[in-house]
N, C-alpha and C. Protein backbone atom coordinates (compact mmCIF):
# COMPACT_ATOMS: atom_id res chain seq x y z
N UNK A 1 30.80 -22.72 45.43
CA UNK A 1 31.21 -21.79 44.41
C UNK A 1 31.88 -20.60 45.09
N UNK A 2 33.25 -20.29 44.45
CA UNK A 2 33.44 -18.95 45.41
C UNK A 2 32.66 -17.59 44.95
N UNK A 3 33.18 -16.42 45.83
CA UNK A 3 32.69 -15.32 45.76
C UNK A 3 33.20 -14.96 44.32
N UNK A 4 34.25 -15.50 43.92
CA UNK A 4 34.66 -14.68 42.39
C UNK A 4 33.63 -15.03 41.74
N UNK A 5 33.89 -16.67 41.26
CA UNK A 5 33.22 -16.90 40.57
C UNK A 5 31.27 -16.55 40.49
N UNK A 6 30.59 -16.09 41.47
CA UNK A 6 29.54 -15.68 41.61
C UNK A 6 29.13 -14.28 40.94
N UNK A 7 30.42 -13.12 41.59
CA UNK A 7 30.82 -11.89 40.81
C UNK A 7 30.88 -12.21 39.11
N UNK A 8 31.97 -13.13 38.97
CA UNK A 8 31.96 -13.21 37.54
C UNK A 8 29.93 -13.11 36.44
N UNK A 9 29.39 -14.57 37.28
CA UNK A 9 28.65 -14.67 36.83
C UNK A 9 27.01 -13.64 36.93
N UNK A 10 27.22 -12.86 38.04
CA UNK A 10 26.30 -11.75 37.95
C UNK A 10 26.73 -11.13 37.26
N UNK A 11 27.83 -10.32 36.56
CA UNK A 11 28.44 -9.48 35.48
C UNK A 11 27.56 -9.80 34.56
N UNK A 12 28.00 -10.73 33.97
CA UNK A 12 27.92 -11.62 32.90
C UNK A 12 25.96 -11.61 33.05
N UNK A 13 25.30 -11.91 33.73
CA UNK A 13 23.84 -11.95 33.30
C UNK A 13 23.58 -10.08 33.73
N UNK A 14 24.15 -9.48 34.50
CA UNK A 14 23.37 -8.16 34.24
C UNK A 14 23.67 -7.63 32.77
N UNK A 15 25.47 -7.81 32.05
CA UNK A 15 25.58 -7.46 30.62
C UNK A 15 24.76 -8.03 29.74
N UNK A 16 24.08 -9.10 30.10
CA UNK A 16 23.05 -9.81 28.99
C UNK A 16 21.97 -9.17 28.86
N UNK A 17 21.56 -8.98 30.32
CA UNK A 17 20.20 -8.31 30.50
C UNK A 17 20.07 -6.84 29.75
N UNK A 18 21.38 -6.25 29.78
CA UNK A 18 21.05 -4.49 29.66
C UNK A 18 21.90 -4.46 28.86
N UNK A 19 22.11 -5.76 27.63
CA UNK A 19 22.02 -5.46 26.43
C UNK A 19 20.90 -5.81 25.53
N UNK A 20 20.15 -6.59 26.21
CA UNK A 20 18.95 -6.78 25.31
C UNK A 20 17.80 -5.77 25.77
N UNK A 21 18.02 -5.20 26.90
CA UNK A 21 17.08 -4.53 26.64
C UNK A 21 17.27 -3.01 26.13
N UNK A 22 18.94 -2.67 25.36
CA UNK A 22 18.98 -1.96 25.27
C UNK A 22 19.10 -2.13 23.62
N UNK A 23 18.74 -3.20 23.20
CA UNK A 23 18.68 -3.72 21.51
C UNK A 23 16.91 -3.66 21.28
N UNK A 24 15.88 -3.87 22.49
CA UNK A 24 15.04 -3.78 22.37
C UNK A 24 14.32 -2.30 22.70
N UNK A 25 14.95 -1.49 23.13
CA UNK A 25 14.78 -0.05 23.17
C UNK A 25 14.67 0.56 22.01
N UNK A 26 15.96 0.17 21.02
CA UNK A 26 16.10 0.88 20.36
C UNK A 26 15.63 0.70 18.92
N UNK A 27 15.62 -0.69 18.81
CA UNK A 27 14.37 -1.56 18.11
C UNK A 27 12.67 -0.98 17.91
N UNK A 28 11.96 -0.39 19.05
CA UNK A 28 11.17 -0.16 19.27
C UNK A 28 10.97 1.42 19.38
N UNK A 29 12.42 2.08 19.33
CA UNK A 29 12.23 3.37 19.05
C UNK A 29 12.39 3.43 17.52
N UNK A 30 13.14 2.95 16.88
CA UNK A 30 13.28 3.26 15.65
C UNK A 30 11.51 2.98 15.13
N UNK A 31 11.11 1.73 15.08
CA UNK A 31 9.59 1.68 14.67
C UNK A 31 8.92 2.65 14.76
N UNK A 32 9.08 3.58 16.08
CA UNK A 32 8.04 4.92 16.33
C UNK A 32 8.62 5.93 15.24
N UNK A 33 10.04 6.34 15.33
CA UNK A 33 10.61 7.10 14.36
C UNK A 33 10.94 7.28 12.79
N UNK A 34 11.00 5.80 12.25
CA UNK A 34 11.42 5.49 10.89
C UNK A 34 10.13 6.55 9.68
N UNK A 35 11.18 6.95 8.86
CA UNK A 35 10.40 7.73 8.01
C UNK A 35 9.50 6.99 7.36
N UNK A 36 8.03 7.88 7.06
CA UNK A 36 7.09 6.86 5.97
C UNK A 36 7.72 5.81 5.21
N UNK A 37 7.02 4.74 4.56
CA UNK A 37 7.61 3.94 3.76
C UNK A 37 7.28 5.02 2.17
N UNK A 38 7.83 4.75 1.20
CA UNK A 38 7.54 5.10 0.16
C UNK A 38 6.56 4.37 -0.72
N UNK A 39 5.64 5.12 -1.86
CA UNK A 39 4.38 4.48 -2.28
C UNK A 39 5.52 2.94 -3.04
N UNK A 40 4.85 2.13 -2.99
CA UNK A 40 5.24 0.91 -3.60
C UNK A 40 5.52 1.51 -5.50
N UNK A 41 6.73 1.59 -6.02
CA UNK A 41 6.64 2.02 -7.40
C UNK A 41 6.17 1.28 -8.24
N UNK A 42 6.29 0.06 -8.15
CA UNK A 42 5.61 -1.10 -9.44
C UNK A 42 4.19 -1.31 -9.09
N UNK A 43 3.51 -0.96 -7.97
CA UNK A 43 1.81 -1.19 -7.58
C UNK A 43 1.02 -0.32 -8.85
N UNK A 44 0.31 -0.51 -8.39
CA UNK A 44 -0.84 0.17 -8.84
C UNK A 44 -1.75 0.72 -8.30
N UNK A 45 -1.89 2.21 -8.31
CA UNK A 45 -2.65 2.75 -7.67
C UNK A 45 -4.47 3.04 -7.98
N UNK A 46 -5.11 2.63 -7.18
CA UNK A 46 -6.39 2.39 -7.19
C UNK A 46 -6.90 3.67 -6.74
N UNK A 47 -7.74 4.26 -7.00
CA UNK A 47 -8.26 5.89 -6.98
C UNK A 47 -9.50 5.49 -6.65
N UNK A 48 -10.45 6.36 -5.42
CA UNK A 48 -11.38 6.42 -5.26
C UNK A 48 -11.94 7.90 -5.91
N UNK A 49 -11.68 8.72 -6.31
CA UNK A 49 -12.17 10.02 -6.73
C UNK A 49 -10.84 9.85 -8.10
N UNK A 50 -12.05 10.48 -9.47
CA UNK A 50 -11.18 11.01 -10.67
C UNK A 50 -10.58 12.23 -10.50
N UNK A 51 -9.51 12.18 -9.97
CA UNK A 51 -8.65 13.51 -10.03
C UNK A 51 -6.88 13.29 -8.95
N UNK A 52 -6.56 13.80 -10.05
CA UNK A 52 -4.37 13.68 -9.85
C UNK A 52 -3.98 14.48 -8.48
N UNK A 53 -5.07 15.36 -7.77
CA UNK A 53 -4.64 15.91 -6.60
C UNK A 53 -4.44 15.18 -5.46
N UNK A 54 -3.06 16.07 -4.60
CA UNK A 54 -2.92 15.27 -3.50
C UNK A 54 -1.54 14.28 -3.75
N UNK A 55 -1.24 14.48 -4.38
CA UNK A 55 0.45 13.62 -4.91
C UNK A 55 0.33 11.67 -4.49
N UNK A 56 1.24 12.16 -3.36
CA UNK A 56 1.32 10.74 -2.68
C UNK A 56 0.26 10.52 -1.77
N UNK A 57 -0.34 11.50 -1.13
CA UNK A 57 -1.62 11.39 -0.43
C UNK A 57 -2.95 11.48 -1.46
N UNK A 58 -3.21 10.26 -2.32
CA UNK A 58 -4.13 10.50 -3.28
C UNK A 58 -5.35 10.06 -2.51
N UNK A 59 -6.52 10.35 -3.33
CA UNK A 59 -7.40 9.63 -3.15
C UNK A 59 -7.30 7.71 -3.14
N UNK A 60 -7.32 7.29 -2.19
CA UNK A 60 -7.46 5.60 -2.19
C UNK A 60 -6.20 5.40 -1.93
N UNK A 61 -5.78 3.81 -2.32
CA UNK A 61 -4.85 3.03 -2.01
C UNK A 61 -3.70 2.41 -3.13
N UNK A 62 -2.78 1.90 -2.94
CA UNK A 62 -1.80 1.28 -4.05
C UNK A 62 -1.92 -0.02 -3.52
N UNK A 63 -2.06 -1.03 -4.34
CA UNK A 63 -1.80 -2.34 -4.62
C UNK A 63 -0.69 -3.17 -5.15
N UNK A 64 0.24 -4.13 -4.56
CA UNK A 64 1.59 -4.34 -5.65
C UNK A 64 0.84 -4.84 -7.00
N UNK A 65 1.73 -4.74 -8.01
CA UNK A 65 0.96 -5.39 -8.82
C UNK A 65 1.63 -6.80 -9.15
N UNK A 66 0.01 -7.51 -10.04
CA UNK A 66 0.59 -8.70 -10.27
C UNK A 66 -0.21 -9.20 -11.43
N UNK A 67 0.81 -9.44 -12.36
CA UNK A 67 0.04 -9.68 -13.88
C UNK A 67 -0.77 -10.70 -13.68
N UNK A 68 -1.20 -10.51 -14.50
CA UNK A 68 -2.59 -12.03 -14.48
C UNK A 68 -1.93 -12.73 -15.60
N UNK A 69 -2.80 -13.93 -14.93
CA UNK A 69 -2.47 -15.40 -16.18
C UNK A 69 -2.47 -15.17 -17.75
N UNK A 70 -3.32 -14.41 -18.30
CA UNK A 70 -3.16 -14.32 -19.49
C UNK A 70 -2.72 -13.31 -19.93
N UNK A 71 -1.83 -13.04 -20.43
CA UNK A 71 -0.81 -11.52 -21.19
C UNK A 71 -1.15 -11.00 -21.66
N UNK A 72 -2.36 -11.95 -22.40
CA UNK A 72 -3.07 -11.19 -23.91
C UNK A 72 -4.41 -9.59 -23.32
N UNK A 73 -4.51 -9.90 -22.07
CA UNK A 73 -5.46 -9.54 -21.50
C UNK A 73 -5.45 -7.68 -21.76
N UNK A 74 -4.01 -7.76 -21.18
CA UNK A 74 -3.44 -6.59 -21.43
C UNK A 74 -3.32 -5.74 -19.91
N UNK A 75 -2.80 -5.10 -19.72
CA UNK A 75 -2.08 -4.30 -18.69
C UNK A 75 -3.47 -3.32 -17.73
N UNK A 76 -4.45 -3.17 -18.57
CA UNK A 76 -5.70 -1.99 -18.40
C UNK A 76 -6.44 -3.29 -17.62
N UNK A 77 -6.54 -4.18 -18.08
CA UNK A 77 -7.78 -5.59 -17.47
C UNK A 77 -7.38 -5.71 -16.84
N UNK A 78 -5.52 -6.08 -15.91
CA UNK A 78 -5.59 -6.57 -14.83
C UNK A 78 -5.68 -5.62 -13.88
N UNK A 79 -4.87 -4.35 -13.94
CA UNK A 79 -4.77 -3.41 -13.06
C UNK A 79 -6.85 -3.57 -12.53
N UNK A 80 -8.00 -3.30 -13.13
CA UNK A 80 -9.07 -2.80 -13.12
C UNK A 80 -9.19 -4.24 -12.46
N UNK A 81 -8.93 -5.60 -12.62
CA UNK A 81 -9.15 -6.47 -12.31
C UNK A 81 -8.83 -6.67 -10.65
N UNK A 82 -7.52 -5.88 -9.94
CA UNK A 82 -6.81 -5.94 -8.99
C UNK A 82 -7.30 -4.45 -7.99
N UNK A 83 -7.85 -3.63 -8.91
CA UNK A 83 -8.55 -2.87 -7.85
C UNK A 83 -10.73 -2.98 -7.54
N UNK A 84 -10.97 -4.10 -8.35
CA UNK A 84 -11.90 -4.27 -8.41
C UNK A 84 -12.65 -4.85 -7.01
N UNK A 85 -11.83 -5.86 -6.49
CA UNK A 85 -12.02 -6.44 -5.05
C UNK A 85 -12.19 -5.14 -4.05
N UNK A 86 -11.18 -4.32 -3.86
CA UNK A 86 -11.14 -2.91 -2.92
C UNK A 86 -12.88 -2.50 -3.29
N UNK A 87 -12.96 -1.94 -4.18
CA UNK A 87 -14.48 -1.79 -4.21
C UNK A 87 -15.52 -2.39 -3.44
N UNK A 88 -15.60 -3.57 -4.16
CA UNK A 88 -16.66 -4.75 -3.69
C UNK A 88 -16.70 -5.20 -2.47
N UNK A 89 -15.55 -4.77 -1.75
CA UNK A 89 -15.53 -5.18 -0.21
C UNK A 89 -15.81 -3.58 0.30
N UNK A 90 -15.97 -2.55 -0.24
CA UNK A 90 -16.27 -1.56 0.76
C UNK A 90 -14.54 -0.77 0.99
N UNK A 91 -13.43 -1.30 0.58
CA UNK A 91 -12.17 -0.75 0.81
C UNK A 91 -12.42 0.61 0.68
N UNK A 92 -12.38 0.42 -0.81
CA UNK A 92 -12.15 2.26 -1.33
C UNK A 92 -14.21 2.23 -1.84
N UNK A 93 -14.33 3.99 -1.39
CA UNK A 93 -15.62 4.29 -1.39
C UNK A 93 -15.41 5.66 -1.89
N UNK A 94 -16.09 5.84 -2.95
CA UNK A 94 -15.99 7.29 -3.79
C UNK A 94 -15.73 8.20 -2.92
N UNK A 95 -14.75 9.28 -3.56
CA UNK A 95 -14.39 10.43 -2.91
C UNK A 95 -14.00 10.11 -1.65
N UNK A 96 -13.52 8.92 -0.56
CA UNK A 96 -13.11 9.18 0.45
C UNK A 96 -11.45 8.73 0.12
N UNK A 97 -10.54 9.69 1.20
CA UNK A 97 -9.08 9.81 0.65
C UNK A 97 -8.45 8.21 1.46
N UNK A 98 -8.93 8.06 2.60
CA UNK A 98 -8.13 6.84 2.71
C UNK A 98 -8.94 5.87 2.90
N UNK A 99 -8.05 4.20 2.36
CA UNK A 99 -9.27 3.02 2.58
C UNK A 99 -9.91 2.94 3.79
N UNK A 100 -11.23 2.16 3.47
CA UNK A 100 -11.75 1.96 5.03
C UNK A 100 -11.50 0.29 4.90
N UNK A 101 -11.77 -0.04 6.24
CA UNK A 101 -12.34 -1.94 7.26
C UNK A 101 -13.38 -2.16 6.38
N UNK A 102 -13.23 -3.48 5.75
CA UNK A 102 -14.13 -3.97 5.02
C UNK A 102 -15.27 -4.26 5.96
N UNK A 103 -16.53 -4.32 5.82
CA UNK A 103 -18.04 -4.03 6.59
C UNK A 103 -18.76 -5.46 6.87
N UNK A 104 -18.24 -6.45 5.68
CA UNK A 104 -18.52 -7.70 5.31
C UNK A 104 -19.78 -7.96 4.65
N UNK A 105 -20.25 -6.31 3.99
CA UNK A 105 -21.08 -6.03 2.69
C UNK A 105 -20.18 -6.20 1.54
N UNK A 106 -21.41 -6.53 0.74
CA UNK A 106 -20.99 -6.45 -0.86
C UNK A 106 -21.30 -5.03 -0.98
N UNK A 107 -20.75 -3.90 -1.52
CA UNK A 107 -20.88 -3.07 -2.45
C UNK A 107 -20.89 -2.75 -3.58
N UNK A 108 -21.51 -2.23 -4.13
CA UNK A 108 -21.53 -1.87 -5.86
C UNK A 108 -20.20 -0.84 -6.82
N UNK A 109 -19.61 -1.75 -7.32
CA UNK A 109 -18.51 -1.31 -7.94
C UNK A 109 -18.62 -0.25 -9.49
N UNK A 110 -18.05 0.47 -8.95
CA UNK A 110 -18.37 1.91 -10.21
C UNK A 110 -17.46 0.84 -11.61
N UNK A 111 -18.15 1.91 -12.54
CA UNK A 111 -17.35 1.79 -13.86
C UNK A 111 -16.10 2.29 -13.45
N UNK A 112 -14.53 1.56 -14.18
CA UNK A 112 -13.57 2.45 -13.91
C UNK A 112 -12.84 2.13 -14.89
N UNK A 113 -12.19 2.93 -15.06
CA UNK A 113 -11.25 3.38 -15.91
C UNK A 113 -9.50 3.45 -15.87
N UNK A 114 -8.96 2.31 -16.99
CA UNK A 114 -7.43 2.39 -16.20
C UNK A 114 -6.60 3.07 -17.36
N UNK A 115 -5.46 3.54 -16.66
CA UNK A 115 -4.64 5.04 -17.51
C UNK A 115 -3.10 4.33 -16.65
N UNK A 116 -2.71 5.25 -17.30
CA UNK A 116 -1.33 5.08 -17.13
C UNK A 116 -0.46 6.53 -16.59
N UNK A 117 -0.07 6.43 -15.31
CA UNK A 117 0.44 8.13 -14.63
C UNK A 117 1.59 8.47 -15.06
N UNK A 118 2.39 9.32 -15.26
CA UNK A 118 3.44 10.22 -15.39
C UNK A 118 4.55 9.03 -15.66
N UNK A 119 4.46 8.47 -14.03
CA UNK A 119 5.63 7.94 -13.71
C UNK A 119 5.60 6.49 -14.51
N UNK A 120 4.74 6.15 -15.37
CA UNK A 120 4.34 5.08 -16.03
C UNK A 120 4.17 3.84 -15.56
N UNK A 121 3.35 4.33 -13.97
CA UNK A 121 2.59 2.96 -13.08
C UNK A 121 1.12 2.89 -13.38
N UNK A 122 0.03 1.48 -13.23
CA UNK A 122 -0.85 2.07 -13.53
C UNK A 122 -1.75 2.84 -12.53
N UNK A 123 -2.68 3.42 -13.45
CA UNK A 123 -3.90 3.63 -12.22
C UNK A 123 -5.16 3.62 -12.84
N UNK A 124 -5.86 3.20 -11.52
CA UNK A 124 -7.71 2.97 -12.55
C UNK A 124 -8.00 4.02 -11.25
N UNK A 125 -8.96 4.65 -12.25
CA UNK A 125 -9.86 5.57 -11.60
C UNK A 125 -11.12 5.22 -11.80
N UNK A 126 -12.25 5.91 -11.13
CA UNK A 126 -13.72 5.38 -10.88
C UNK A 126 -14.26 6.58 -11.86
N UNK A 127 -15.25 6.04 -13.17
CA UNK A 127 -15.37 6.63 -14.26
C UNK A 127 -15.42 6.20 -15.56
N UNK A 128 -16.34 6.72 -16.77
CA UNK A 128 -16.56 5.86 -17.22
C UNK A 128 -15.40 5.99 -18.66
N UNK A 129 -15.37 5.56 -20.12
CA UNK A 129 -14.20 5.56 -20.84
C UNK A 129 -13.86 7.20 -21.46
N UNK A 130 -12.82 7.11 -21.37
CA UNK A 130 -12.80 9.08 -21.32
C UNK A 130 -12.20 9.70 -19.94
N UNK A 131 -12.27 8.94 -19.25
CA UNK A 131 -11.70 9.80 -17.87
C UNK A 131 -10.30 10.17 -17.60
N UNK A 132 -9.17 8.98 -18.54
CA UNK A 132 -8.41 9.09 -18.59
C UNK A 132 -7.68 10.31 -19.27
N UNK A 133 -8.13 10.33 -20.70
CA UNK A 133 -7.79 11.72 -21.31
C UNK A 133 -8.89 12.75 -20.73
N UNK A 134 -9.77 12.77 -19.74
CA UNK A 134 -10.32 14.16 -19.47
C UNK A 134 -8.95 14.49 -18.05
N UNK A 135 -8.18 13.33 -17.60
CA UNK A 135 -7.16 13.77 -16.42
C UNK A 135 -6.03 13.64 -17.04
N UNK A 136 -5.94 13.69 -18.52
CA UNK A 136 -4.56 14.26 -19.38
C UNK A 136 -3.17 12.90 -19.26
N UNK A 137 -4.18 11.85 -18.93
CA UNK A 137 -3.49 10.12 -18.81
C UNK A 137 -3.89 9.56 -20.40
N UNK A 138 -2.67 9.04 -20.53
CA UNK A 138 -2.98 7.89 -21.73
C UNK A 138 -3.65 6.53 -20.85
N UNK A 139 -4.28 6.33 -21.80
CA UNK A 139 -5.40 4.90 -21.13
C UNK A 139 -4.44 3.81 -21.62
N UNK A 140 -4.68 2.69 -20.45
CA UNK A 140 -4.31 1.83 -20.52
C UNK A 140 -4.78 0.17 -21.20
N UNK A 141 -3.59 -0.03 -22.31
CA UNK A 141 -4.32 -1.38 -22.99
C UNK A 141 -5.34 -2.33 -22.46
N UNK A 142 -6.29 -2.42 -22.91
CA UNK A 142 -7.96 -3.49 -22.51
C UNK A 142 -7.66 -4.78 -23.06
């Protein structure tokens, strides 16, 4: 092989090299940098404490949502239905602001209550019927 062709071909693998690792630099910087994601808008937000404070940093977690099999059920049953698991595994635990690691206890799931927020996503809060209009929410169809 001559000397060119050797030149040629070291070019050619150092440009490979110190372009991927300069696709993987920047790949891996953006991940550190990229702004929050935004709350999921069609979820449903699951509330560990009854109360609207705290905006996007609420009490608990958002869930996407996903209607259940029967329609008739209505919009209030599934949401309560879809934050009901978070409970029972220990997720969301009264009054604490963010979920926890499920424990691989059963826990005891509060009465809750589902309403409908501002932005007309739902949300169930932990509480019994009434909580919704005591936090100035229309409740959501049962």
């Amino acid at each position: 092989m001559s000397r060119r062709r050797v030149s040629v071909w070291s070019a050619v693998v150092v440009l490979a090299v110190s372009t991927s690792l300069t696709v993987v630099g920047a790949t891996a910087a953006y991940g550190r940098m990229r702004p929050p994601l935004e709350p999921e808008q069609d979820g449903i937000r699951c509330y560990s404490k009854a109360t609207l404070a705290g905006g996007d940093h609420f009490y608990g977690t958002a869930v996407p949502f996903r209607p259940g099999a029967d329609a008739t059920l209505g919009l209030g049953r599934d949401a309560v239905a879809q934050c009901t698991p978070l409970w029972r595994l220990g997720v969301l635990r009264r009054n604490v602001r963010r979920p926890a690691e499920p424990d691989g206890r059963e826990h005891e799931v509060p009465t809750l209550d589902a309403c409908e927020l501002p932005d007309h996503r739902p949300a169930v809060f932990p509480g019994q019927s009434g909580t919704c209009r005591r936090l100035g929410l229309p409740s959501l169809a049962w």
